[in-house]
PDB file of N, CA and C in Angstrom:
ATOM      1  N   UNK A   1      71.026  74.892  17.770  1.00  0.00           N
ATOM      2  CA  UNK A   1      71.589  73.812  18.479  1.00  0.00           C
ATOM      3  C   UNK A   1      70.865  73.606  19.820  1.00  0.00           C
ATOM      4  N   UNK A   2      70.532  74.721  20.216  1.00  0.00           N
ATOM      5  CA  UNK A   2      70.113  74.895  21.652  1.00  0.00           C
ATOM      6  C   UNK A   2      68.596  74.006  21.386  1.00  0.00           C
ATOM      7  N   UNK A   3      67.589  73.868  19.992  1.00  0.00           N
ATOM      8  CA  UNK A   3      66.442  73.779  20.046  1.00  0.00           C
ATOM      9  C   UNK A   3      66.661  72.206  19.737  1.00  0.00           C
ATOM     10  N   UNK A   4      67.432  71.848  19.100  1.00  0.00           N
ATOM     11  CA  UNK A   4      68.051  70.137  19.123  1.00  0.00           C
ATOM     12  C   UNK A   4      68.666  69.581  19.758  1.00  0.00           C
ATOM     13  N   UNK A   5      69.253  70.204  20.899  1.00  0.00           N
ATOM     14  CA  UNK A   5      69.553  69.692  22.470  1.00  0.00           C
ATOM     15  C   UNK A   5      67.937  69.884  23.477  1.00  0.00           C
ATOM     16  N   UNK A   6      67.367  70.662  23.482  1.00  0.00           N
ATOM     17  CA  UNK A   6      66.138  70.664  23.928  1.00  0.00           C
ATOM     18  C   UNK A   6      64.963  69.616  23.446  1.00  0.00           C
ATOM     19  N   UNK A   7      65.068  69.417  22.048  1.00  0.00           N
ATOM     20  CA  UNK A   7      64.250  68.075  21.605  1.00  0.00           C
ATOM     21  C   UNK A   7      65.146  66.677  22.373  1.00  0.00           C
ATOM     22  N   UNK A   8      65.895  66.832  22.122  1.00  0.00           N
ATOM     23  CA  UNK A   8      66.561  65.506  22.414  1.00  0.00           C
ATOM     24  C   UNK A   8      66.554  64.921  23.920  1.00  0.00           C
ATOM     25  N   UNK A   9      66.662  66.074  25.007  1.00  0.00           N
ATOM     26  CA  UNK A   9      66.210  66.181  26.161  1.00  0.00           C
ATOM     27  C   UNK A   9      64.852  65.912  26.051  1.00  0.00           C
ATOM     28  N   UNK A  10      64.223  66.443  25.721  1.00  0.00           N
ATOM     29  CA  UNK A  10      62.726  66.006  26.122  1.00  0.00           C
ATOM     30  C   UNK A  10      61.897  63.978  25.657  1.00  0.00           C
ATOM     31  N   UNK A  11      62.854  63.621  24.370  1.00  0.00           N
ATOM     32  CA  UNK A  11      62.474  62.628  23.619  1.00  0.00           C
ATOM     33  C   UNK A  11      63.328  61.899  25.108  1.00  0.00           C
ATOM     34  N   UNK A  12      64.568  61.963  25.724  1.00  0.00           N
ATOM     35  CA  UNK A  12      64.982  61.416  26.735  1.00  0.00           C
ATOM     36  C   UNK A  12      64.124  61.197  27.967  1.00  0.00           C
ATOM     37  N   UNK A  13      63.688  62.436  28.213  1.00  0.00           N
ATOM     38  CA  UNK A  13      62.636  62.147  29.347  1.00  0.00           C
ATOM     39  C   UNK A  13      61.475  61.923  29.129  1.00  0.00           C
ATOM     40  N   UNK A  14      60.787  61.860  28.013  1.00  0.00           N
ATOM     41  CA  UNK A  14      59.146  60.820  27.565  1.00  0.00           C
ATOM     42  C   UNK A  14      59.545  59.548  27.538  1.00  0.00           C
ATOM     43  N   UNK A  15      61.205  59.152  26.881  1.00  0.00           N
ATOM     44  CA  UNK A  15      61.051  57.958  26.959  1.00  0.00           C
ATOM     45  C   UNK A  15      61.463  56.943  28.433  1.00  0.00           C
ATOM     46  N   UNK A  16      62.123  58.284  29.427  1.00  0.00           N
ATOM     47  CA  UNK A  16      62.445  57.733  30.159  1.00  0.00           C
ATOM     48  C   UNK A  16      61.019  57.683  31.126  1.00  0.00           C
ATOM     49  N   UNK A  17      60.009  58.314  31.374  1.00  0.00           N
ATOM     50  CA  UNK A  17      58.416  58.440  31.929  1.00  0.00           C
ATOM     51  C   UNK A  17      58.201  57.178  31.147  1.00  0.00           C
ATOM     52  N   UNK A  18      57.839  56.986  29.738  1.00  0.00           N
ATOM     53  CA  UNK A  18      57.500  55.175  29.556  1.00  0.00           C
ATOM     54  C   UNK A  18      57.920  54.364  29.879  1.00  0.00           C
ATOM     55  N   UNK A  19      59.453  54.484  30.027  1.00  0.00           N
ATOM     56  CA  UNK A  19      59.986  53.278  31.069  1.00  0.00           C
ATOM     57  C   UNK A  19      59.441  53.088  32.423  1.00  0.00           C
ATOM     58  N   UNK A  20      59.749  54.154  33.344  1.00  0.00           N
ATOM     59  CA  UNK A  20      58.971  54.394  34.560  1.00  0.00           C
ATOM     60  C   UNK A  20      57.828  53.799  34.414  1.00  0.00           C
ATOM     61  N   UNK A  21      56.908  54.430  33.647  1.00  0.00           N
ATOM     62  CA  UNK A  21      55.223  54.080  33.814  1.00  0.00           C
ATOM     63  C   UNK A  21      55.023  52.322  33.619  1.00  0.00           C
ATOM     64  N   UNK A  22      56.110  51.917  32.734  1.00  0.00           N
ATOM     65  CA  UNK A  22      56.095  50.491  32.308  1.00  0.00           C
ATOM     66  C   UNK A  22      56.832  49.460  33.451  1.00  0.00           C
ATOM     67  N   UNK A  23      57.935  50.090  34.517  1.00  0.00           N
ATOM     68  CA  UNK A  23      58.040  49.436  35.319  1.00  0.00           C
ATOM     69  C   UNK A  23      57.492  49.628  36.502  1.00  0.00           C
ATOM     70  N   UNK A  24      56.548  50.679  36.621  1.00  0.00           N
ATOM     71  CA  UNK A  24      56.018  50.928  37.936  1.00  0.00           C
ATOM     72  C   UNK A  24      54.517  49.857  37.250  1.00  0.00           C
ATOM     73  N   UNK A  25      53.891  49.471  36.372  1.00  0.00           N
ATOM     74  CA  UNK A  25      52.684  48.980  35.963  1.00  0.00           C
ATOM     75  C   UNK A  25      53.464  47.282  36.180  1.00  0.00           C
ATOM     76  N   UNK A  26      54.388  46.877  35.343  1.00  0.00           N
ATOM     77  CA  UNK A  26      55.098  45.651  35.867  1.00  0.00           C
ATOM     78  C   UNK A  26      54.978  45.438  37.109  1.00  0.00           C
ATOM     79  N   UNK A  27      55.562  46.257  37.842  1.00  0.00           N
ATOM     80  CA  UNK A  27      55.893  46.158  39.332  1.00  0.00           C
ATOM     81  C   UNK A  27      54.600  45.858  40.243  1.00  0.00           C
ATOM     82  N   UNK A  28      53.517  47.068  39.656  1.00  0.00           N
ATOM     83  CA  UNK A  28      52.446  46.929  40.249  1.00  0.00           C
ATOM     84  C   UNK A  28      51.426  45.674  40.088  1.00  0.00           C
ATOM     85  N   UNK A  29      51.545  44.880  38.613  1.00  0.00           N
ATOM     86  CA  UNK A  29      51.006  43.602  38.409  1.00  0.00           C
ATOM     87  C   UNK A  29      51.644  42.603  38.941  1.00  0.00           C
ATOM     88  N   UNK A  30      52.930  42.149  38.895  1.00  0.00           N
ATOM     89  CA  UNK A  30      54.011  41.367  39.658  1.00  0.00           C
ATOM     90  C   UNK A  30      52.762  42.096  41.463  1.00  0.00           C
ATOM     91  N   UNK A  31      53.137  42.511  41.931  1.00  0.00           N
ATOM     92  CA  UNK A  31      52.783  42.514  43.244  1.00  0.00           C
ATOM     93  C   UNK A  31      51.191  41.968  43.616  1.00  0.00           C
ATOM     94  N   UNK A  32      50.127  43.167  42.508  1.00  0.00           N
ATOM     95  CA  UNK A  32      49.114  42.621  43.074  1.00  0.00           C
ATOM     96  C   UNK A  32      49.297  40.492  42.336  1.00  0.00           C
ATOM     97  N   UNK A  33      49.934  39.998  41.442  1.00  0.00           N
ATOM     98  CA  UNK A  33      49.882  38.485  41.558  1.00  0.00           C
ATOM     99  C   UNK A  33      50.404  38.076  43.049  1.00  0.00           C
ATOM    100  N   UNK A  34      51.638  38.300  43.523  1.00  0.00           N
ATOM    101  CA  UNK A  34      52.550  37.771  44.789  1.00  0.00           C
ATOM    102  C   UNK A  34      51.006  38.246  46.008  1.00  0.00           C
ATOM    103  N   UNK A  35      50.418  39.125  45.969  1.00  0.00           N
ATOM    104  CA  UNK A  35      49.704  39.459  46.812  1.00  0.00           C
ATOM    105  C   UNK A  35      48.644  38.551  46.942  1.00  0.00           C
ATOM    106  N   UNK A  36      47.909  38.799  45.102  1.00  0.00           N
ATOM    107  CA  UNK A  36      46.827  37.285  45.484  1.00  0.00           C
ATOM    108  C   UNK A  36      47.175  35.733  45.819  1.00  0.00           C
ATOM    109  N   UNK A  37      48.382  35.030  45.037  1.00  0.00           N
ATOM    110  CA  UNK A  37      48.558  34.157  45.352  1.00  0.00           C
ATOM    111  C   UNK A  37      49.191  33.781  47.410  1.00  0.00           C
ATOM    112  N   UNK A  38      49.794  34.964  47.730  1.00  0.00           N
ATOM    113  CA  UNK A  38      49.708  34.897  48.851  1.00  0.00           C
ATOM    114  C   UNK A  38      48.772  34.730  49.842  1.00  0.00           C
ATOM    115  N   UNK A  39      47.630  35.874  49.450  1.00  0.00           N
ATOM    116  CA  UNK A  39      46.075  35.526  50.055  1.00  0.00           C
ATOM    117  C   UNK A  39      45.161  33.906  50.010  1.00  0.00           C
ATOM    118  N   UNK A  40      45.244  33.495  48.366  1.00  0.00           N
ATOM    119  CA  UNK A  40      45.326  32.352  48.645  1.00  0.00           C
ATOM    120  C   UNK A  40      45.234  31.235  49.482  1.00  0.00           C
ATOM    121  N   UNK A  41      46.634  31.258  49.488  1.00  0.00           N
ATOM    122  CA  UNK A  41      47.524  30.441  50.170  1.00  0.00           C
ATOM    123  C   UNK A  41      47.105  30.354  51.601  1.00  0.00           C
ATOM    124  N   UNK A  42      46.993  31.361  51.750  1.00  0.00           N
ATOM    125  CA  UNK A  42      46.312  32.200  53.554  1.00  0.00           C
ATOM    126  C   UNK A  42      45.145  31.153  53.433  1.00  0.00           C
ATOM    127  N   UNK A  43      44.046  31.724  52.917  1.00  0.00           N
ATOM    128  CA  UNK A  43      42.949  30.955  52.533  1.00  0.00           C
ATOM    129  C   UNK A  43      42.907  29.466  52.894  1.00  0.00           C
ATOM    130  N   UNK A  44      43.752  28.936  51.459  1.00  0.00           N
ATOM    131  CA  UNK A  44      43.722  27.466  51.840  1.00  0.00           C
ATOM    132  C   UNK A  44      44.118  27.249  53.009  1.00  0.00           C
ATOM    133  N   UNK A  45      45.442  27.667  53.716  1.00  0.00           N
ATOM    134  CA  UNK A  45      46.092  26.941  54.709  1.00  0.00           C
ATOM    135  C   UNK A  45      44.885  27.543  56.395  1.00  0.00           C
ATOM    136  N   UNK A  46      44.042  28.351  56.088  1.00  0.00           N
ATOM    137  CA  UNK A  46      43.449  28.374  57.504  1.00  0.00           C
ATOM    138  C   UNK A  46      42.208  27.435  56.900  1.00  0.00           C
ATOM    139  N   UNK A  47      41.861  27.692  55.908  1.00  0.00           N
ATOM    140  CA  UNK A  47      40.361  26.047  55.676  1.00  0.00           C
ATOM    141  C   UNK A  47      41.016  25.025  56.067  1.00  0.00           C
ATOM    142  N   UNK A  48      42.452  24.816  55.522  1.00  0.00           N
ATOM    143  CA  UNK A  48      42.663  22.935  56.132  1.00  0.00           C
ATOM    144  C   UNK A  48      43.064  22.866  57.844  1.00  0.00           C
ATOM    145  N   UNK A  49      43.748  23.884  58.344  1.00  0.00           N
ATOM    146  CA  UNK A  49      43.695  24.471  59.808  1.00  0.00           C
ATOM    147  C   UNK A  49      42.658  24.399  60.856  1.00  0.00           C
ATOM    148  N   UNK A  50      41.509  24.674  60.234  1.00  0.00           N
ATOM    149  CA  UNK A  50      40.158  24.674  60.591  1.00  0.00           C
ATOM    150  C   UNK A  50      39.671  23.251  60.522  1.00  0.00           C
ATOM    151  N   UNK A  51      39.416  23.024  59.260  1.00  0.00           N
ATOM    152  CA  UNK A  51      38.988  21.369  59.204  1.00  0.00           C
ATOM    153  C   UNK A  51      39.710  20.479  60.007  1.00  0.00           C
ATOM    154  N   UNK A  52      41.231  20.512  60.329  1.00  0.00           N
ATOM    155  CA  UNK A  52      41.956  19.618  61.200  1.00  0.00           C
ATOM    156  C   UNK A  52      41.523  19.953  62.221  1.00  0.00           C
ATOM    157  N   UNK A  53      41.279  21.074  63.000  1.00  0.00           N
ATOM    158  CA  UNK A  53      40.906  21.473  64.397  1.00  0.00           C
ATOM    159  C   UNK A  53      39.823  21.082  64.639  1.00  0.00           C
ATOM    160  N   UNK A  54      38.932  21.017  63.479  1.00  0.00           N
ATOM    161  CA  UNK A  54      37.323  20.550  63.764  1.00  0.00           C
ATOM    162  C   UNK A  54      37.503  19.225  63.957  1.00  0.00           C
ATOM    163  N   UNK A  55      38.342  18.435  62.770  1.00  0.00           N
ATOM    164  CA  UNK A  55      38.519  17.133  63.030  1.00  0.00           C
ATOM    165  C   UNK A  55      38.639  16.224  64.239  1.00  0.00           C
ATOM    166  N   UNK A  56      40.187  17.193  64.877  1.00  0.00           N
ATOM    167  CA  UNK A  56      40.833  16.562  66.221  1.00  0.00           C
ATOM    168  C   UNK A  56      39.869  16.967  67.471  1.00  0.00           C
ATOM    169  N   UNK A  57      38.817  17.991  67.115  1.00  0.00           N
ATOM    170  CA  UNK A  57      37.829  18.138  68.729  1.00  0.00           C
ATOM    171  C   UNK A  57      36.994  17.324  68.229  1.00  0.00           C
ATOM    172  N   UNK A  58      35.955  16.578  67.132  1.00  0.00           N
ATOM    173  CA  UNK A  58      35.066  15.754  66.851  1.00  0.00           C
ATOM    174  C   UNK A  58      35.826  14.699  67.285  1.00  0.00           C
ATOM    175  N   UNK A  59      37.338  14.025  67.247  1.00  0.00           N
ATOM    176  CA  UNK A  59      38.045  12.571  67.779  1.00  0.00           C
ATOM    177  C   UNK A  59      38.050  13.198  69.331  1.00  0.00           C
ATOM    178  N   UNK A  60      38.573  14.246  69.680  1.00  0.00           N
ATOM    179  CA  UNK A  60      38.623  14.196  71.485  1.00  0.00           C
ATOM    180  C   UNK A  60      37.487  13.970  71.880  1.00  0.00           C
ATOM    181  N   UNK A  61      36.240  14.860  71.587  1.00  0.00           N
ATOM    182  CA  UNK A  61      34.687  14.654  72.173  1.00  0.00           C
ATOM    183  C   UNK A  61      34.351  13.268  72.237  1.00  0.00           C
ATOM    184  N   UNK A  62      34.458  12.278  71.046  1.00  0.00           N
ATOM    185  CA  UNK A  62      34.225  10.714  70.782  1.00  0.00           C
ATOM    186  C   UNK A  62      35.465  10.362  71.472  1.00  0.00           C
ATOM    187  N   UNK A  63      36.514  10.499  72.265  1.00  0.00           N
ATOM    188  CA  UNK A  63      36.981   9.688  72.953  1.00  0.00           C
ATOM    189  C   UNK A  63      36.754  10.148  74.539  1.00  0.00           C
ATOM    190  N   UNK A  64      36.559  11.500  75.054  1.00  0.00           N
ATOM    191  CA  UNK A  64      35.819  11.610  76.263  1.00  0.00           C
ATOM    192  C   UNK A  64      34.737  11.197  76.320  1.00  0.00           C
ATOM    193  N   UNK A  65      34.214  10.956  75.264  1.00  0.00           N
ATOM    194  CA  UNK A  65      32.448  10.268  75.621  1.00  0.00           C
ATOM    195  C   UNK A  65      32.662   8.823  75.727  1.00  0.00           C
ATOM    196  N   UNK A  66      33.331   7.984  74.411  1.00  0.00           N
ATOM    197  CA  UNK A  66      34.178   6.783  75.594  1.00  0.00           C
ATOM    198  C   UNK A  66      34.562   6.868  76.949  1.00  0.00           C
ATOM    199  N   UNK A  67      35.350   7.443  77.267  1.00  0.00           N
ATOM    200  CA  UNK A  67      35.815   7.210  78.148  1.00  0.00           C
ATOM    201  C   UNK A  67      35.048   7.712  79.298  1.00  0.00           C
ATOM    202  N   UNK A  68      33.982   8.293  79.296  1.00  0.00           N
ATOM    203  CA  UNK A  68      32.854   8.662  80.359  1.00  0.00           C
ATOM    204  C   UNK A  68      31.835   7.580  80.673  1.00  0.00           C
ATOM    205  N   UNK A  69      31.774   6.604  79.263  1.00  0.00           N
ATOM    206  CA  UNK A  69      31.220   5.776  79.332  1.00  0.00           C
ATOM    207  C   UNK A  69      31.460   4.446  80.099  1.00  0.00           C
ATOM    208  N   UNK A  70      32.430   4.531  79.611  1.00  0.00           N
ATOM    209  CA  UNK A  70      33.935   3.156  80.498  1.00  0.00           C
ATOM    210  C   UNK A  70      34.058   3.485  81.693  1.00  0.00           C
ATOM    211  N   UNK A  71      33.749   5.090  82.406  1.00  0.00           N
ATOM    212  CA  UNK A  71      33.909   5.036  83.824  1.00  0.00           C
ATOM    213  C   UNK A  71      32.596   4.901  84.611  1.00  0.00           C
ATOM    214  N   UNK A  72      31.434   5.176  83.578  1.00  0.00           N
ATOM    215  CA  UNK A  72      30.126   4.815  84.221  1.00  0.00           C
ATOM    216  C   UNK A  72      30.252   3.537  84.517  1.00  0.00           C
ATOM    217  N   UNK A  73      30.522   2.715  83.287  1.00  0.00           N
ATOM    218  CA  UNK A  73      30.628   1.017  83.287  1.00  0.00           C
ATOM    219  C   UNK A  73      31.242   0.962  84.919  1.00  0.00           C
ATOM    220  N   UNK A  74      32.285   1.178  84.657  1.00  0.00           N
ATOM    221  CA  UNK A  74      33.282   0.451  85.826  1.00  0.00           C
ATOM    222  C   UNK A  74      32.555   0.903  87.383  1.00  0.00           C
ATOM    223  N   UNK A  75      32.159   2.253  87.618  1.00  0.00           N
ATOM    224  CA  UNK A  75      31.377   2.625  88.536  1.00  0.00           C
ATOM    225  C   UNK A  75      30.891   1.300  88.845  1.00  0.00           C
ATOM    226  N   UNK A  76      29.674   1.663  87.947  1.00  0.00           N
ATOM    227  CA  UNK A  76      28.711   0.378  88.042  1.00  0.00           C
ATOM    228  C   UNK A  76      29.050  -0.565  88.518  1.00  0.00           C
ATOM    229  N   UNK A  77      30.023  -1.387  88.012  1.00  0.00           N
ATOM    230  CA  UNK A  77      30.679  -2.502  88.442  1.00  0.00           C
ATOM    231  C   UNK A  77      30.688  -2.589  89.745  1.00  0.00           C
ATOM    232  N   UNK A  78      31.482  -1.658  89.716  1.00  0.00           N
ATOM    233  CA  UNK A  78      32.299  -1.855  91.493  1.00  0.00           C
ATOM    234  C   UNK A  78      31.374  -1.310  92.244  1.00  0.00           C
ATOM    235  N   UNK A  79      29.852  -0.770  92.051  1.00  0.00           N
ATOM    236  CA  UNK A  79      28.740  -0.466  92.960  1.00  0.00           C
ATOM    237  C   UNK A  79      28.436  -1.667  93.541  1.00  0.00           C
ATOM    238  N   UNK A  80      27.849  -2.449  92.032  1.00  0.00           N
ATOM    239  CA  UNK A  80      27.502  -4.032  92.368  1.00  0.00           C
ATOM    240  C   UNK A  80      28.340  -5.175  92.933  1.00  0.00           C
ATOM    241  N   UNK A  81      29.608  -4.758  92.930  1.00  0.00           N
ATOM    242  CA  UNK A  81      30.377  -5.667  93.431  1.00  0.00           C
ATOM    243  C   UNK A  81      30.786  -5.517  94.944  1.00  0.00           C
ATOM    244  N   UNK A  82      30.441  -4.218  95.476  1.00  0.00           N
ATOM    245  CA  UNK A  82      30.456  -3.676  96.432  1.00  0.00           C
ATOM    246  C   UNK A  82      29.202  -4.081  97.366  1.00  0.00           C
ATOM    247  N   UNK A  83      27.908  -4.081  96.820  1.00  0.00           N
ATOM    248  CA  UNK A  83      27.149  -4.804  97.925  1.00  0.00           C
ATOM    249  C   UNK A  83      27.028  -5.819  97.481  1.00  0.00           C
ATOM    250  N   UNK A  84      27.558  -6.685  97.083  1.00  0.00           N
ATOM    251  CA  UNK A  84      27.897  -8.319  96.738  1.00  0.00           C
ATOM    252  C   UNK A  84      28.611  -8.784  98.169  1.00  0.00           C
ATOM    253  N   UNK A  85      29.360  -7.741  97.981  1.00  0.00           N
ATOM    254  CA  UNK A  85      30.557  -7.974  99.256  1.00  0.00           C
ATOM    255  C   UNK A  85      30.210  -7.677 100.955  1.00  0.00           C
ATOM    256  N   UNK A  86      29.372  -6.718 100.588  1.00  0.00           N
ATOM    257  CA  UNK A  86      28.836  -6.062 102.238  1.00  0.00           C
ATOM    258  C   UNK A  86      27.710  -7.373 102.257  1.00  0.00           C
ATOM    259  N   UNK A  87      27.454  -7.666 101.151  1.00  0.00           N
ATOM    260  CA  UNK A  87      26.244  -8.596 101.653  1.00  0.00           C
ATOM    261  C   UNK A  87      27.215 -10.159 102.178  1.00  0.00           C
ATOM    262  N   UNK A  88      27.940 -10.329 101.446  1.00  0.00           N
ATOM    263  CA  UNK A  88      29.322 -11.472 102.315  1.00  0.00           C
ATOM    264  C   UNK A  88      29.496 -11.350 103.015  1.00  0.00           C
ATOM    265  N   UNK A  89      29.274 -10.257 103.978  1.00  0.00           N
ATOM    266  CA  UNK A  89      30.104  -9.683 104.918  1.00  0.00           C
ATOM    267  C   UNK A  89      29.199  -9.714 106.114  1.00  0.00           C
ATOM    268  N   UNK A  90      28.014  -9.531 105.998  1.00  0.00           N
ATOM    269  CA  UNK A  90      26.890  -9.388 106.976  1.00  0.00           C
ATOM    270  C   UNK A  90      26.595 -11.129 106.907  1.00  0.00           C
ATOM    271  N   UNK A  91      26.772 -11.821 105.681  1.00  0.00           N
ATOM    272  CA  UNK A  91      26.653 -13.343 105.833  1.00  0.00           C
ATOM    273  C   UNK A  91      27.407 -14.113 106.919  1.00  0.00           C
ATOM    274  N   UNK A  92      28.948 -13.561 106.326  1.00  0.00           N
ATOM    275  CA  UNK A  92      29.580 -14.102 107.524  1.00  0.00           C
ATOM    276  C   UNK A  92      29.678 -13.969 108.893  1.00  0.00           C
ATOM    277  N   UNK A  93      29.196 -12.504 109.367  1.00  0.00           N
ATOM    278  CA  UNK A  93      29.203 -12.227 110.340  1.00  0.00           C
ATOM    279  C   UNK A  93      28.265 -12.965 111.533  1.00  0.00           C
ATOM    280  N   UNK A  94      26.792 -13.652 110.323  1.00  0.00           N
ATOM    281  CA  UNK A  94      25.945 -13.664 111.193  1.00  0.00           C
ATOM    282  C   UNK A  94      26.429 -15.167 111.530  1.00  0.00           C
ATOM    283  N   UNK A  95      27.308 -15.868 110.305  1.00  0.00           N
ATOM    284  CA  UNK A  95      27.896 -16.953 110.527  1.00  0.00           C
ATOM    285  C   UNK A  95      28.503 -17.248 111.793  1.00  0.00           C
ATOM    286  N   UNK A  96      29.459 -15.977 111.648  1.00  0.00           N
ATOM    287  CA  UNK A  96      30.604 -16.121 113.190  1.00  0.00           C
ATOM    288  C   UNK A  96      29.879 -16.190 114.444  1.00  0.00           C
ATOM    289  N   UNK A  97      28.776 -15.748 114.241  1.00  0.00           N
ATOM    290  CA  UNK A  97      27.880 -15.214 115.941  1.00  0.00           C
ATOM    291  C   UNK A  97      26.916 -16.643 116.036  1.00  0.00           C
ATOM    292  N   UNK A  98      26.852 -17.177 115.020  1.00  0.00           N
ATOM    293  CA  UNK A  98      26.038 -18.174 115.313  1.00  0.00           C
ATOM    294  C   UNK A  98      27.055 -19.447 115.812  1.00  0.00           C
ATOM    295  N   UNK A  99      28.274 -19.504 114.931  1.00  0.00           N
ATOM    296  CA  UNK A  99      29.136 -20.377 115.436  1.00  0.00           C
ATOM    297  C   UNK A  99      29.352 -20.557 116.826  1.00  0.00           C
ATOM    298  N   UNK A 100      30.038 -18.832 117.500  1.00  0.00           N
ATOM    299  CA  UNK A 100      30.348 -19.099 118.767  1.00  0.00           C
ATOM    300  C   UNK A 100      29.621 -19.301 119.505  1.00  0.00           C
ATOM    301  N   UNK A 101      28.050 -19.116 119.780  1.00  0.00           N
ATOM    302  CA  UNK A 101      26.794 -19.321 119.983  1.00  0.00           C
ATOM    303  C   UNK A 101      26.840 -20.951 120.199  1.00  0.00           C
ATOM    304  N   UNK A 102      26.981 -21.619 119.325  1.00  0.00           N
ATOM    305  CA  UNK A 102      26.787 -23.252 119.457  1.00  0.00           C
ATOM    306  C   UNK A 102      28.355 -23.489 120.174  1.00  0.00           C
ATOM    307  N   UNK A 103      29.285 -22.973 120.149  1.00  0.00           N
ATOM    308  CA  UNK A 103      30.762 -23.085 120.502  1.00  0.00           C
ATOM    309  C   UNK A 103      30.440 -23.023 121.854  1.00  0.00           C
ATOM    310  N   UNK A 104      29.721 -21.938 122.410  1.00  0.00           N
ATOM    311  CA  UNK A 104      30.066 -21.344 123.774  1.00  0.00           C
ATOM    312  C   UNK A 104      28.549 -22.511 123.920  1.00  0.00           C
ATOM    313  N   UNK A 105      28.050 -23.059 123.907  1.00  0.00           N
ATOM    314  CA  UNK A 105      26.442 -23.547 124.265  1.00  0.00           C
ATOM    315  C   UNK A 105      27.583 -24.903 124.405  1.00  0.00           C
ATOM    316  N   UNK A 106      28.341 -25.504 123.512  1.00  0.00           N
ATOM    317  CA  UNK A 106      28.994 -26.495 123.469  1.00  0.00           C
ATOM    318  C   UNK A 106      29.517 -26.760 124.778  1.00  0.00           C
ATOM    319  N   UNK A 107      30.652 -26.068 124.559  1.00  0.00           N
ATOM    320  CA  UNK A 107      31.414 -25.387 126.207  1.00  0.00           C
ATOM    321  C   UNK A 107      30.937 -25.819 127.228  1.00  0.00           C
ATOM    322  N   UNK A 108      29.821 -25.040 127.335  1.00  0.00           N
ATOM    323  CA  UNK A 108      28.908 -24.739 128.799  1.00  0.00           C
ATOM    324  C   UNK A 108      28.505 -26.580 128.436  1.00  0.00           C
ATOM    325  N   UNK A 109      27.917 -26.861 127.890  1.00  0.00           N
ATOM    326  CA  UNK A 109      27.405 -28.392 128.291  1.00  0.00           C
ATOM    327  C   UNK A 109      28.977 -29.283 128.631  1.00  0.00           C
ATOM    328  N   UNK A 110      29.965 -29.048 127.714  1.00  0.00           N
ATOM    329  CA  UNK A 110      31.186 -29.914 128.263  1.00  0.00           C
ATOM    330  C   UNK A 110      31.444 -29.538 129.471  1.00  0.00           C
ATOM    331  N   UNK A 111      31.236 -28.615 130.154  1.00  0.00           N
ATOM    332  CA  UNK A 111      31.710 -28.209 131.682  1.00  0.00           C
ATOM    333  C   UNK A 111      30.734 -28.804 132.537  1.00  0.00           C
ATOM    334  N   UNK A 112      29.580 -28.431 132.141  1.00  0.00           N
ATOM    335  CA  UNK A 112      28.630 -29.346 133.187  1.00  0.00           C
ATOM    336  C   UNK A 112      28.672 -31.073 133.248  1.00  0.00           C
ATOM    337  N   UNK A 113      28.931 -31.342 132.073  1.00  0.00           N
ATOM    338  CA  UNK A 113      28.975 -32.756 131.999  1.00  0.00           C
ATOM    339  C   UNK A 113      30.410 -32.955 133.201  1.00  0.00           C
ATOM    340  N   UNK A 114      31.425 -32.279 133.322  1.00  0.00           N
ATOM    341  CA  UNK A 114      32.540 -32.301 133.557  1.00  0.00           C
ATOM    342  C   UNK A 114      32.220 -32.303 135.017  1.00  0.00           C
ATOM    343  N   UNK A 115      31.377 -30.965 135.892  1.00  0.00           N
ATOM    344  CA  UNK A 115      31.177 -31.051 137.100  1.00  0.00           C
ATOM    345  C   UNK A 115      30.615 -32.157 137.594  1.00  0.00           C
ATOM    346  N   UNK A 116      29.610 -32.513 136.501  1.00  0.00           N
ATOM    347  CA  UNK A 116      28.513 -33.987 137.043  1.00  0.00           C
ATOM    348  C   UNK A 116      29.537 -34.963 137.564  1.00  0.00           C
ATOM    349  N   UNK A 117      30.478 -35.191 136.493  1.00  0.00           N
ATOM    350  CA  UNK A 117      31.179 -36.275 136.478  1.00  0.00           C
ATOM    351  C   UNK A 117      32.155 -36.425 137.709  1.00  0.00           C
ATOM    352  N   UNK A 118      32.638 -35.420 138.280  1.00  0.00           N
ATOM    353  CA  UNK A 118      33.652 -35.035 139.239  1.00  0.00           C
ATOM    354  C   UNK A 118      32.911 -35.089 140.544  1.00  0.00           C
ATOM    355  N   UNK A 119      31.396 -34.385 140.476  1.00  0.00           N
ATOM    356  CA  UNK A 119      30.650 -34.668 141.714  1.00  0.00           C
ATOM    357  C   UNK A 119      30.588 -36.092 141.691  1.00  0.00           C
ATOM    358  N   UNK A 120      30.258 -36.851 140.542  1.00  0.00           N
ATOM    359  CA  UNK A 120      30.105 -38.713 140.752  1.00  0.00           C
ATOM    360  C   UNK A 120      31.178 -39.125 141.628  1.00  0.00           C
ATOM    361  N   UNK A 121      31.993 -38.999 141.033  1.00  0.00           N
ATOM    362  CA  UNK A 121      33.298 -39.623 141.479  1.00  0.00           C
ATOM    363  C   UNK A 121      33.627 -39.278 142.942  1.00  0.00           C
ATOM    364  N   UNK A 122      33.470 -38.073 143.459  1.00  0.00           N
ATOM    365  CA  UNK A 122      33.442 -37.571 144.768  1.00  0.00           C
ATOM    366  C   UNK A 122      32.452 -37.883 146.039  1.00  0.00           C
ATOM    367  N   UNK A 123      31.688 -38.536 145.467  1.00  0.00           N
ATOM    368  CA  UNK A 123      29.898 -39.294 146.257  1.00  0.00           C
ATOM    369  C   UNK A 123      30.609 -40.369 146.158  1.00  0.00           C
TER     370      UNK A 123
END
């Protein structure tokens, strides 16, 4: 009895080691799949990560280079519009000096005419 309780024990624990070996080999294929498809996944999601990042600094660079360009422009502009203006400015000035020039020359002859006239009248 003792040698047919001893078989029977042992047929228990070979078959219970094939179970084991069969769910530790399951277990271990189940994982390395969850593992690769996880890696994957990794994979894809830092290539499209990357490509968007490359993307959005290739659109910032092309819009700071616009916009470096648009401030050269405008520079420019307002360089040229700037001695447009100093040059108005030295125009008018020489305007004003010439005006009071004939103003004050004016003057001075209306006053003399004025003394002449007052000495007449006084003779």
């Amino acid at each position: 009895m003792l040698a047919l309780a001893q078989k029977l024990h042992d047929e228990y624990v070979a078959e219970g080691q094939k179970i084991r070996e069969r769910l530790i080999s399951e277990g271990q294929s189940r994982h390395d799949q969850v593992v690769g498809e996880a890696t994957a996944r990794q994979e894809e999601l830092l290539s499209t990560g990357q490509a968007k990042h490359d993307e959005l600094i290739a659109e910032a660079e092309a819009v700071i280079g616009e916009a470096q360009r648009n401030r050269a422009e405008v520079l420019q502009k307002l360089g040229s519009e700037r001695s447009g203006l100093q040059k108005e400015i030295e125009e008018l000035g020489t305007i004003e000096r010439d005006h009071r020039t004939r103003l004050k020359s004016y003057l001075e002859g209306q006053l003399i005419k004025l003394e002449q006239t007052g000495a007449d009248e006084t003779s």
